[in-house]
C-alpha atoms as a PDB file:
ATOM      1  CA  UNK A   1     -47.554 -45.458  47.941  1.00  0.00           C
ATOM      2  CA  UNK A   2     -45.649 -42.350  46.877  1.00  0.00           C
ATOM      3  CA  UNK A   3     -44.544 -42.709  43.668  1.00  0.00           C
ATOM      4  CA  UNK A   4     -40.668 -42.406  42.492  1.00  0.00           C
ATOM      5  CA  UNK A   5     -39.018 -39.320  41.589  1.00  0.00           C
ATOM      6  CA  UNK A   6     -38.847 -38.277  38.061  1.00  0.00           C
ATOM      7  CA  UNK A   7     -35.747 -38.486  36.502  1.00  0.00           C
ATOM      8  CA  UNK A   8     -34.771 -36.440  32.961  1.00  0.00           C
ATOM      9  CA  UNK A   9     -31.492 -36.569  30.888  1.00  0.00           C
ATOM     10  CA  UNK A  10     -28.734 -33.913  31.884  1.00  0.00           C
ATOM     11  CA  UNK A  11     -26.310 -34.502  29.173  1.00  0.00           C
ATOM     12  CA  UNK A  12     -25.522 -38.061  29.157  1.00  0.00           C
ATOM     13  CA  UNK A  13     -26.894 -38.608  32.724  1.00  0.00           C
ATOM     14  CA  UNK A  14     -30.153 -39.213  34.259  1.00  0.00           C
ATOM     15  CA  UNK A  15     -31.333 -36.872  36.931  1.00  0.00           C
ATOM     16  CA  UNK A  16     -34.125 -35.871  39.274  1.00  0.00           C
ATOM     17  CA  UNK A  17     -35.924 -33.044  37.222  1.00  0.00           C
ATOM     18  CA  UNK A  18     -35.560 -30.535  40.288  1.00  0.00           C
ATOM     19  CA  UNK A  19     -31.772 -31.352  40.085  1.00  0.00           C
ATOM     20  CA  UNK A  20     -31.693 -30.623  36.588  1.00  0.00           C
ATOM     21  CA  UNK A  21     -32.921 -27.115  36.977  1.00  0.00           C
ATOM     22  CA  UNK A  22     -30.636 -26.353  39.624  1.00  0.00           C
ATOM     23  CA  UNK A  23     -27.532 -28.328  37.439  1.00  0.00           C
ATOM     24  CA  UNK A  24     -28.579 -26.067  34.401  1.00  0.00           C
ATOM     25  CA  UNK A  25     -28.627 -22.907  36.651  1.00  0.00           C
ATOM     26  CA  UNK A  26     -25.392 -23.577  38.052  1.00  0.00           C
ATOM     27  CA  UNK A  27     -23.322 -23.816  34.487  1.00  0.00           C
ATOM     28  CA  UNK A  28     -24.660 -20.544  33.675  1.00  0.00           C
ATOM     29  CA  UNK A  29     -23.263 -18.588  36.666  1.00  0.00           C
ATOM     30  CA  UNK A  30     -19.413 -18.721  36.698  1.00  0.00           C
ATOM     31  CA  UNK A  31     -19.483 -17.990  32.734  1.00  0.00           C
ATOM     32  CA  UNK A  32     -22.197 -15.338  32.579  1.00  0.00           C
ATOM     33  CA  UNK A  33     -19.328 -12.858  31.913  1.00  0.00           C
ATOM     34  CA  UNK A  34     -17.622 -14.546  29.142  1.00  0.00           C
ATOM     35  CA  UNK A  35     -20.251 -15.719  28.232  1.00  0.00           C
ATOM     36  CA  UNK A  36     -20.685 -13.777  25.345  1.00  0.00           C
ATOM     37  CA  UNK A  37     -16.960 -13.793  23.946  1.00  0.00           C
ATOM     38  CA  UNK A  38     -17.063 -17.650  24.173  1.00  0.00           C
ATOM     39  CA  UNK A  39     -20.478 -17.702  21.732  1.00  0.00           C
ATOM     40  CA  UNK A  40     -18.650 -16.013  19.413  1.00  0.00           C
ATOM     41  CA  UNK A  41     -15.342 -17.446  19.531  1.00  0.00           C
ATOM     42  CA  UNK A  42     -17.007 -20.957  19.733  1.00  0.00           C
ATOM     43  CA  UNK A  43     -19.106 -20.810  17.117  1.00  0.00           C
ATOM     44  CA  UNK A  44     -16.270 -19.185  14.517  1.00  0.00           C
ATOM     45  CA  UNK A  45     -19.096 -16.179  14.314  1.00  0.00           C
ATOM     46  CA  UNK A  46     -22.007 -17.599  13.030  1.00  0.00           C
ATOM     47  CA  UNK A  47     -24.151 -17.741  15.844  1.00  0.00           C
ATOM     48  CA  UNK A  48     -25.078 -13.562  15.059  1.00  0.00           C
ATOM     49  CA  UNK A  49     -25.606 -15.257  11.651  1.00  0.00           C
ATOM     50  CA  UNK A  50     -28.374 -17.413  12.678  1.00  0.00           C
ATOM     51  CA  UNK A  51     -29.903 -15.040  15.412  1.00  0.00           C
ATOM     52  CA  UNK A  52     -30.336 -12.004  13.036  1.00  0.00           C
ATOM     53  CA  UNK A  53     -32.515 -15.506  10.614  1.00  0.00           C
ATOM     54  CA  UNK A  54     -34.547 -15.790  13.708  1.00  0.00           C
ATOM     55  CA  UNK A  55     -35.553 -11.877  13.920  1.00  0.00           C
ATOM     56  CA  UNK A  56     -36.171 -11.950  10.185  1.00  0.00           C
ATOM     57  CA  UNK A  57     -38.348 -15.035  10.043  1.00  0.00           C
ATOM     58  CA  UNK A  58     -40.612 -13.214  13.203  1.00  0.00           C
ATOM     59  CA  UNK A  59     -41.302 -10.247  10.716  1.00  0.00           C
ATOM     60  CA  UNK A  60     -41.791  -7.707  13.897  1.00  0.00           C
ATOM     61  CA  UNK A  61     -43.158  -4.780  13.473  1.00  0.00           C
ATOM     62  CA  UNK A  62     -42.905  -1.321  15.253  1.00  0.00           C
ATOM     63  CA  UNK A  63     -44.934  -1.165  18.187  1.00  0.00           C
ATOM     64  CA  UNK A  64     -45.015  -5.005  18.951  1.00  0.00           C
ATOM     65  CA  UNK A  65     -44.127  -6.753  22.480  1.00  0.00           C
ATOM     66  CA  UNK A  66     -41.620  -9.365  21.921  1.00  0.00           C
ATOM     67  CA  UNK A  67     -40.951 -12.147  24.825  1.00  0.00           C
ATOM     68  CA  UNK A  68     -37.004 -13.399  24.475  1.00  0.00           C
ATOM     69  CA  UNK A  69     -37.527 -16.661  26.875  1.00  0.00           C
ATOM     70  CA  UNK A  70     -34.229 -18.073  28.192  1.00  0.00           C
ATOM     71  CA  UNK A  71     -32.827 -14.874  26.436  1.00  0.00           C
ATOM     72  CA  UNK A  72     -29.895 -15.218  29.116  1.00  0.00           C
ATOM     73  CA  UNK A  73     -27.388 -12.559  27.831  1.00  0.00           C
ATOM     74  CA  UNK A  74     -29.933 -10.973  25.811  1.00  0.00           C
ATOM     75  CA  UNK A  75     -28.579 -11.104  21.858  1.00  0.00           C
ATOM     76  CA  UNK A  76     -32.441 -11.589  20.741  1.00  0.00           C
ATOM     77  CA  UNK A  77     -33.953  -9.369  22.618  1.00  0.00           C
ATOM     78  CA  UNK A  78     -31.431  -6.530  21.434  1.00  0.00           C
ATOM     79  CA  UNK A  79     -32.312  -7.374  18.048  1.00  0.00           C
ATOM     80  CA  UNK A  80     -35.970  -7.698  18.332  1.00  0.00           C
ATOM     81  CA  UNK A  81     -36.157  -4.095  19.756  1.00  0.00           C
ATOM     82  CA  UNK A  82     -34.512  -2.682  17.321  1.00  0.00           C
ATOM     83  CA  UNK A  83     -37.131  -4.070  14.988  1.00  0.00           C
ATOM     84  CA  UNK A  84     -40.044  -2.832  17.403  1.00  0.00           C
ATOM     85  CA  UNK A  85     -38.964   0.666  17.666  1.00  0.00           C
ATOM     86  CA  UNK A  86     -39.389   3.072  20.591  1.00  0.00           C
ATOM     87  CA  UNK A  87     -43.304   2.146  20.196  1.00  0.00           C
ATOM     88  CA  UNK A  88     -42.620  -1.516  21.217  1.00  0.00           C
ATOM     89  CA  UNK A  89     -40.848  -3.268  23.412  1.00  0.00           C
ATOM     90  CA  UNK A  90     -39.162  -6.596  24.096  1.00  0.00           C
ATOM     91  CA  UNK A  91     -38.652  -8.599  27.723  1.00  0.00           C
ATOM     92  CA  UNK A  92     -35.863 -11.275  28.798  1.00  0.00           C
ATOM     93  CA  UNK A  93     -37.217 -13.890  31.098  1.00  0.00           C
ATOM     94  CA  UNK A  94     -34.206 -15.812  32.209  1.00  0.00           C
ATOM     95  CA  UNK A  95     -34.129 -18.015  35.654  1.00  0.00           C
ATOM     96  CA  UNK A  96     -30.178 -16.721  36.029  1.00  0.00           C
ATOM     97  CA  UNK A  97     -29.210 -13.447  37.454  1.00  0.00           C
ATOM     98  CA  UNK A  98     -25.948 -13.250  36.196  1.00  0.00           C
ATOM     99  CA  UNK A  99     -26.713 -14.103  32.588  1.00  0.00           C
ATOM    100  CA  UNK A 100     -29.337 -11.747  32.875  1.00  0.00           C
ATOM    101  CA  UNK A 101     -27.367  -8.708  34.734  1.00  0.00           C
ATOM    102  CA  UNK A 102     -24.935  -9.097  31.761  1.00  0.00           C
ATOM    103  CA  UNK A 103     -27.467  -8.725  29.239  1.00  0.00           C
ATOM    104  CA  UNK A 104     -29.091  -5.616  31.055  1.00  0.00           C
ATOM    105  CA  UNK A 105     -25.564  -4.140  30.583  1.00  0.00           C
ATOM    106  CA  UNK A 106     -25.112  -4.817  27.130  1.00  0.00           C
ATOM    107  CA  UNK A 107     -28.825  -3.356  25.754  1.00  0.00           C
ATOM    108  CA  UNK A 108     -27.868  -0.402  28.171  1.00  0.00           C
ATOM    109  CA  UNK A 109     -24.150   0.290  25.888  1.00  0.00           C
ATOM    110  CA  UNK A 110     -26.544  -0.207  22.702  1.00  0.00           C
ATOM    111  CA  UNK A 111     -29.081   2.261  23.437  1.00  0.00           C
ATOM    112  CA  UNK A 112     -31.795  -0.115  23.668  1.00  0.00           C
ATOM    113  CA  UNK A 113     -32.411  -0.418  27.650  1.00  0.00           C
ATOM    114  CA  UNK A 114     -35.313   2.020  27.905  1.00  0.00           C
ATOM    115  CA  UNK A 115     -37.189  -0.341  25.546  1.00  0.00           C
ATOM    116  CA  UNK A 116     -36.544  -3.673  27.266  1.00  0.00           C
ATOM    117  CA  UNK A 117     -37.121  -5.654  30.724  1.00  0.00           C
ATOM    118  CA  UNK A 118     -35.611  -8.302  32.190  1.00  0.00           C
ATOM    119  CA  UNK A 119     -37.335 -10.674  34.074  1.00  0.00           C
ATOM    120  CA  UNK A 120     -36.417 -13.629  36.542  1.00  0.00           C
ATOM    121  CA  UNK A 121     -38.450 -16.518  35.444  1.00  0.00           C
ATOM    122  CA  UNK A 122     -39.403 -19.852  34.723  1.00  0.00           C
ATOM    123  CA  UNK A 123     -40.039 -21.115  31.529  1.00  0.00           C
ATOM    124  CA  UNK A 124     -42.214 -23.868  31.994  1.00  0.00           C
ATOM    125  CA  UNK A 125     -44.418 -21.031  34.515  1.00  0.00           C
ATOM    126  CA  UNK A 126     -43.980 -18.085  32.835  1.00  0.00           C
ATOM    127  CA  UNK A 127     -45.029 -14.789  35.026  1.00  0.00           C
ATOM    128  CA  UNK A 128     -47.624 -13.056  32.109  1.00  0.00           C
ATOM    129  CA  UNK A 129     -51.435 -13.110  31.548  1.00  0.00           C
ATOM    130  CA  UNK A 130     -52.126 -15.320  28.511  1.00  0.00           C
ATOM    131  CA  UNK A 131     -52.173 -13.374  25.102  1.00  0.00           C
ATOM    132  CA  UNK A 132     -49.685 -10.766  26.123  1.00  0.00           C
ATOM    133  CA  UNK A 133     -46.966 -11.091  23.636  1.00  0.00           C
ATOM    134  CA  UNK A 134     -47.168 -10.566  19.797  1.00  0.00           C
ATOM    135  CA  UNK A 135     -43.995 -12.771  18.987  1.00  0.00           C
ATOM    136  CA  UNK A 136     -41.315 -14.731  21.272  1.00  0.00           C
ATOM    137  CA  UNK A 137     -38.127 -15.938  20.809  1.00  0.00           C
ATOM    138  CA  UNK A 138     -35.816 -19.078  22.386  1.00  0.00           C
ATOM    139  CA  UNK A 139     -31.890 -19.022  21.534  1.00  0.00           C
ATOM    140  CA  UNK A 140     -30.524 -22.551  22.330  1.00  0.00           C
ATOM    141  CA  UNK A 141     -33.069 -22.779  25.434  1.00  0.00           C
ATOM    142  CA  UNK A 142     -35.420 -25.826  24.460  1.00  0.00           C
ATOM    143  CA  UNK A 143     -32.356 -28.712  25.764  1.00  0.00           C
ATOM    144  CA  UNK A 144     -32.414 -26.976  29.128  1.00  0.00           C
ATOM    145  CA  UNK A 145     -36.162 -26.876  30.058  1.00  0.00           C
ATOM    146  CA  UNK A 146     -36.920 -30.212  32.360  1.00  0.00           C
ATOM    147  CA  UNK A 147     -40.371 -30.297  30.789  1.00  0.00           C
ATOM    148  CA  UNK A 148     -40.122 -29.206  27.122  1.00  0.00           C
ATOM    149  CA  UNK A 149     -43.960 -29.818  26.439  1.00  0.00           C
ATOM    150  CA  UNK A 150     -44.924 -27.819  29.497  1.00  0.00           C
ATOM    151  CA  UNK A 151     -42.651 -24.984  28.424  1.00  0.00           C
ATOM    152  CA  UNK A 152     -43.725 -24.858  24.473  1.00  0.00           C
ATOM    153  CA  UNK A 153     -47.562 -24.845  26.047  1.00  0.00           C
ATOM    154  CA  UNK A 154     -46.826 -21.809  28.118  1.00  0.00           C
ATOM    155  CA  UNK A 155     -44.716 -19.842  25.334  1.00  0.00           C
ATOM    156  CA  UNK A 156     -48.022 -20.073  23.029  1.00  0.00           C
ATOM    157  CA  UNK A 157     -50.269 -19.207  26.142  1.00  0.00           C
ATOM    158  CA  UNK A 158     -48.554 -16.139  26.498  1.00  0.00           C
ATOM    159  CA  UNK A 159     -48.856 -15.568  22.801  1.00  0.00           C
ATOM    160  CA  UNK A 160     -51.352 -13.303  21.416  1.00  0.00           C
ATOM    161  CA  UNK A 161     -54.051 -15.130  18.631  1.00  0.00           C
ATOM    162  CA  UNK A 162     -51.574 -15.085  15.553  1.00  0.00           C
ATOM    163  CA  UNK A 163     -48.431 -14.703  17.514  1.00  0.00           C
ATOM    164  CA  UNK A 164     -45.279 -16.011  16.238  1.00  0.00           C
ATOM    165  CA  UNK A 165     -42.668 -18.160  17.901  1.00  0.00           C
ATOM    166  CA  UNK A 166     -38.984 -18.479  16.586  1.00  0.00           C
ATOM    167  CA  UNK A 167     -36.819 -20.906  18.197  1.00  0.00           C
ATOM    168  CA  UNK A 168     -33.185 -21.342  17.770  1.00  0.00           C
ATOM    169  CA  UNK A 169     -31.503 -24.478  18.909  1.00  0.00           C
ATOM    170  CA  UNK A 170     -28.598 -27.055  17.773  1.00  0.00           C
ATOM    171  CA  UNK A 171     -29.051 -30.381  16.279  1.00  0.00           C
ATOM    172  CA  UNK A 172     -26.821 -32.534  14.320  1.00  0.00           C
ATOM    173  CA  UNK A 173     -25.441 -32.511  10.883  1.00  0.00           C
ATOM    174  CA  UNK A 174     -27.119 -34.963   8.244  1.00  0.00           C
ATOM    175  CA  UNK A 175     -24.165 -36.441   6.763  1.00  0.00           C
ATOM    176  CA  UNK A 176     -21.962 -38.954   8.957  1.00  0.00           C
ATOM    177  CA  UNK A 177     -18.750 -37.552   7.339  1.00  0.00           C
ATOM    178  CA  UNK A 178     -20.032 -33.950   8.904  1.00  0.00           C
ATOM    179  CA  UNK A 179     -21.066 -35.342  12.063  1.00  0.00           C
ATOM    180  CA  UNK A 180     -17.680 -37.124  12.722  1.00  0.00           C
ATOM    181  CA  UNK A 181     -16.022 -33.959  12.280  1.00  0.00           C
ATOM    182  CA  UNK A 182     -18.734 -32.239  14.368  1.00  0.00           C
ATOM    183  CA  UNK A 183     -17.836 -34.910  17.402  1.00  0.00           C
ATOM    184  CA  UNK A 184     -14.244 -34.044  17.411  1.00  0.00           C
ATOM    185  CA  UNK A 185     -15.026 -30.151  17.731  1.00  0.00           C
ATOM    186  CA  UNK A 186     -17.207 -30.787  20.271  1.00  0.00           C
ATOM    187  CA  UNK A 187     -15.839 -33.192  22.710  1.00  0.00           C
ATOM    188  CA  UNK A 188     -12.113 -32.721  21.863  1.00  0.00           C
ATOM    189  CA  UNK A 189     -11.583 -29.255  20.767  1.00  0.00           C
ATOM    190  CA  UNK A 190     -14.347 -27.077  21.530  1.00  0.00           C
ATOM    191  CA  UNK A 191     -13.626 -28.139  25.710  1.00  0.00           C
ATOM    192  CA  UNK A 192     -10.248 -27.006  25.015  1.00  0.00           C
ATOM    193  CA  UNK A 193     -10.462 -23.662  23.838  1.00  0.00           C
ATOM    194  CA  UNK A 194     -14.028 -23.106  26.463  1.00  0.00           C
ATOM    195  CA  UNK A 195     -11.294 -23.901  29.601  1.00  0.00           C
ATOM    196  CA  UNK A 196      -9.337 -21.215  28.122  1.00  0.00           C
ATOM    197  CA  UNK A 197     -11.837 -18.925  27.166  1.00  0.00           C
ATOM    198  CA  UNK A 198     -13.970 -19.092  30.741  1.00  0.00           C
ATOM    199  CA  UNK A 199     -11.992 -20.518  32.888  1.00  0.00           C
ATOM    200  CA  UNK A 200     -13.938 -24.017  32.508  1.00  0.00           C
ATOM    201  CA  UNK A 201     -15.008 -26.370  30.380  1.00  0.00           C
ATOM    202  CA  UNK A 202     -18.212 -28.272  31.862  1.00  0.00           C
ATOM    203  CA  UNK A 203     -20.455 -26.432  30.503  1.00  0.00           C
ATOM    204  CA  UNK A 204     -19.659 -27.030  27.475  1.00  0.00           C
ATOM    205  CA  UNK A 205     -19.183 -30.607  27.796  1.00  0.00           C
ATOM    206  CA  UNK A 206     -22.618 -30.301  28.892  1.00  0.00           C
ATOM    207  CA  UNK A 207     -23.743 -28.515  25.749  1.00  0.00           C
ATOM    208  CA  UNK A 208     -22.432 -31.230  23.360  1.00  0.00           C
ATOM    209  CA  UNK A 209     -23.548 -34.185  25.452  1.00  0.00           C
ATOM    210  CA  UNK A 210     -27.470 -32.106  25.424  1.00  0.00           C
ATOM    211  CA  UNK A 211     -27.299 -31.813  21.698  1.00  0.00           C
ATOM    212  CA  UNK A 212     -27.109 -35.811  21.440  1.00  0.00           C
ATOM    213  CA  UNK A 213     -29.666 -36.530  23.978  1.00  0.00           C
ATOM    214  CA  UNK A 214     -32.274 -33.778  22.351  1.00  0.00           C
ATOM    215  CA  UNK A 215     -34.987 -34.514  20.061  1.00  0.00           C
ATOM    216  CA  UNK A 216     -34.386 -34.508  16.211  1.00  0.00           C
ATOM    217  CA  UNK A 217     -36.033 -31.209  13.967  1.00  0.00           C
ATOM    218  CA  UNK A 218     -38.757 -33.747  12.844  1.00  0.00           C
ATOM    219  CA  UNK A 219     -39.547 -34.710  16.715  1.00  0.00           C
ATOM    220  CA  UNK A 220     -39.279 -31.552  17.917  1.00  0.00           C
ATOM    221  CA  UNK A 221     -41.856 -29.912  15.351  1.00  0.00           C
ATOM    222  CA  UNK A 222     -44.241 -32.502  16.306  1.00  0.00           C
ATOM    223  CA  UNK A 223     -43.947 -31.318  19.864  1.00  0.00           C
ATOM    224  CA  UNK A 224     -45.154 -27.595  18.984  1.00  0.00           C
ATOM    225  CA  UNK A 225     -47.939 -29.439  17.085  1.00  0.00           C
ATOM    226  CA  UNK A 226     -48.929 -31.003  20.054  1.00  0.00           C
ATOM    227  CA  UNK A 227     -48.006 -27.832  22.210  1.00  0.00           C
ATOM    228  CA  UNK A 228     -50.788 -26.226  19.670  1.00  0.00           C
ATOM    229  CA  UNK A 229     -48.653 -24.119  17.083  1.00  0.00           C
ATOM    230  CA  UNK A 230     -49.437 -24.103  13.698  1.00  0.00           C
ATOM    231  CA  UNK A 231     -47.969 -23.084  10.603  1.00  0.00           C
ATOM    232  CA  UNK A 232     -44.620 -25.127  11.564  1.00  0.00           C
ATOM    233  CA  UNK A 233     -41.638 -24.631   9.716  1.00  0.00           C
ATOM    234  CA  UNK A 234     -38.251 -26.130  10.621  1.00  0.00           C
ATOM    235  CA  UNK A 235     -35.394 -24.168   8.901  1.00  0.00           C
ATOM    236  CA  UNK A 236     -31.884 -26.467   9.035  1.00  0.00           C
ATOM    237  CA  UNK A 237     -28.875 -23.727   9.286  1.00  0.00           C
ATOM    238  CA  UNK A 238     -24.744 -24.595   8.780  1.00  0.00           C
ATOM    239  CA  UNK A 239     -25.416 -28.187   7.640  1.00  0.00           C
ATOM    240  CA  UNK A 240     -27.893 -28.798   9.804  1.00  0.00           C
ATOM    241  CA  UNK A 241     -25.473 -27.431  13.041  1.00  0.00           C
ATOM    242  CA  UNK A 242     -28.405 -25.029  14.035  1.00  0.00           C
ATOM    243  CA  UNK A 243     -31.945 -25.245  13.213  1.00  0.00           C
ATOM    244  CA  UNK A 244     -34.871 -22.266  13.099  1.00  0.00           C
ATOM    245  CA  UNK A 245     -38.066 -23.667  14.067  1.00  0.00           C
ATOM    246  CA  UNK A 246     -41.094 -21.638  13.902  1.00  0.00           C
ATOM    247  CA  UNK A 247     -44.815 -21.927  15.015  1.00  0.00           C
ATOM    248  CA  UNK A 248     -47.805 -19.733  15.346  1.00  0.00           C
ATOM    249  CA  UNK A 249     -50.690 -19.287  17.427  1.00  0.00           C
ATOM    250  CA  UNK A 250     -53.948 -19.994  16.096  1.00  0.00           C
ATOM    251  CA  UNK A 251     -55.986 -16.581  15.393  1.00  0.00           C
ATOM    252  CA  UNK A 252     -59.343 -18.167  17.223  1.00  0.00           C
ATOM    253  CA  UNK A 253     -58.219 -19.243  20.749  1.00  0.00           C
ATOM    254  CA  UNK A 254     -60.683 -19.858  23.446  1.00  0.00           C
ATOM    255  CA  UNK A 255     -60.006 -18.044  26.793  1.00  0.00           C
ATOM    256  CA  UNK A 256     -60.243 -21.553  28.497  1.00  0.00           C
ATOM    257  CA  UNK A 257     -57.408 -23.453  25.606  1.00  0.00           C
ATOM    258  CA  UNK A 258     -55.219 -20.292  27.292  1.00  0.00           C
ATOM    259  CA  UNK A 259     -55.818 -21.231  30.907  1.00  0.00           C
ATOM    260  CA  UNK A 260     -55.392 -24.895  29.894  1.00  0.00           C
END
């Protein structure tokens, strides 16, 4: 008896998981342009705030190889290899093209593009040899993958022994007065100004109804426990708007925990 499809949450909906990857692909490509301008705009600015926290808490260092998964648009990986230097270098593994076209043209304007790659990928299969990055990076990525655990195992596969991962991703505000004002920016407002700033607002309708169906900070750092990180810290940002959650790979890792 073949057994029933599996279904995951896309937003407030339930979905086949192979839908989901194609539904997530598809909100990416008509904004991949503005993109950008809408990040900014959206989140009143602080959004470079919290990615330039993520590149600090990684510590690079010149000469290091830094994978920017989901790096869509590219803002980590720009940042990261300016920490790494001319010595290192830092790679975008994005499943979207466009998002990924207009990052390659933005590290190109910024001097940076001779130190960087860009790579179309999956997540949850990424296309490296296990321990081939010293640090890697996620910017609001985690809510899209269909199989989160699959994904977190394959970041710290990919991970050199003592490699650092720094995720960035939204959550909720801890107080209920900041969370009812957080509602009516994102499901009356924010869609607003997105229609006007892309040209449409279901992505972003998207976004807010993903950051209600995701896992909390404390459920999520269990999951790169289980995924095998250790040293897990979770690091609330903007009342709790954005969170910084970091993990390392243990320093004595057995060819065969990589291949598992």
């Amino acid at each position: 008896m073949q057994a029933p499809p599996e279904k995951v949450n896309f937003g407030y909906r339930t979905v086949g998981s192979e839908e989901k990857k194609k539904l997530v692909h598809d909100q990416f490509t008509p904004i991949a342009r503005s993109y950008d301008r809408a990040d900014a705009l959206l989140s009143f600015g602080l959004h470079f705030l919290w990615k330039r926290a993520v590149i600090r808490l990684l510590r690079l260092a010149p000469g290091e190889a830094v994978l920017d998964v989901c790096g869509g648009t590219a803002d980590l990986a720009l940042l990261a290899a300016r920490r790494v230097g001319v010595s290192g270098h830092a790679v975008v593994c994005d499943f979207n093209r466009p998002m990924m076209d207009a990052g390659r043209e933005k590290l190109a304007r910024a001097g940076v593009g001779g130190r960087t790659a860009f790579v179309q990928g999956d997540a949850e299969e990424l296309p490296y040899a296990g321990s081939t990055f010293n640090a890697a990076t996620v910017g609001f990525g985690l809510r899209n993958l269909v199989h989160l655990d699959r994904g977190l195992r394959e970041i710290r596969r990919v991970l050199k022994p003592g490699g650092r991962l720094a995720a960035l991703e939204f959550s909720l505000p801890r107080r209920r007065w900041q969370r009812s004002l957080y509602d009516l920016y994102s499901f009356r407002l924010m869609p607003r100004a997105a229609r006007i700033i892309t040209g449409t607002d279901g992505p972003f309708r998207y976004l807010a109804e993903s950051i209600r169906v995701f896992d909390p900070p404390a459920a999520l750092a269990q999951r790169l426990a289980g995924a095998g990180f250790i040293d897990i810290a979770v690091h609330p940002r903007t009342f709790g708007i954005a969170v910084i959650y970091f993990g390392r790979k243990p320093e004595e890792v057995s060819d065969a925990e990589d291949r598992s």
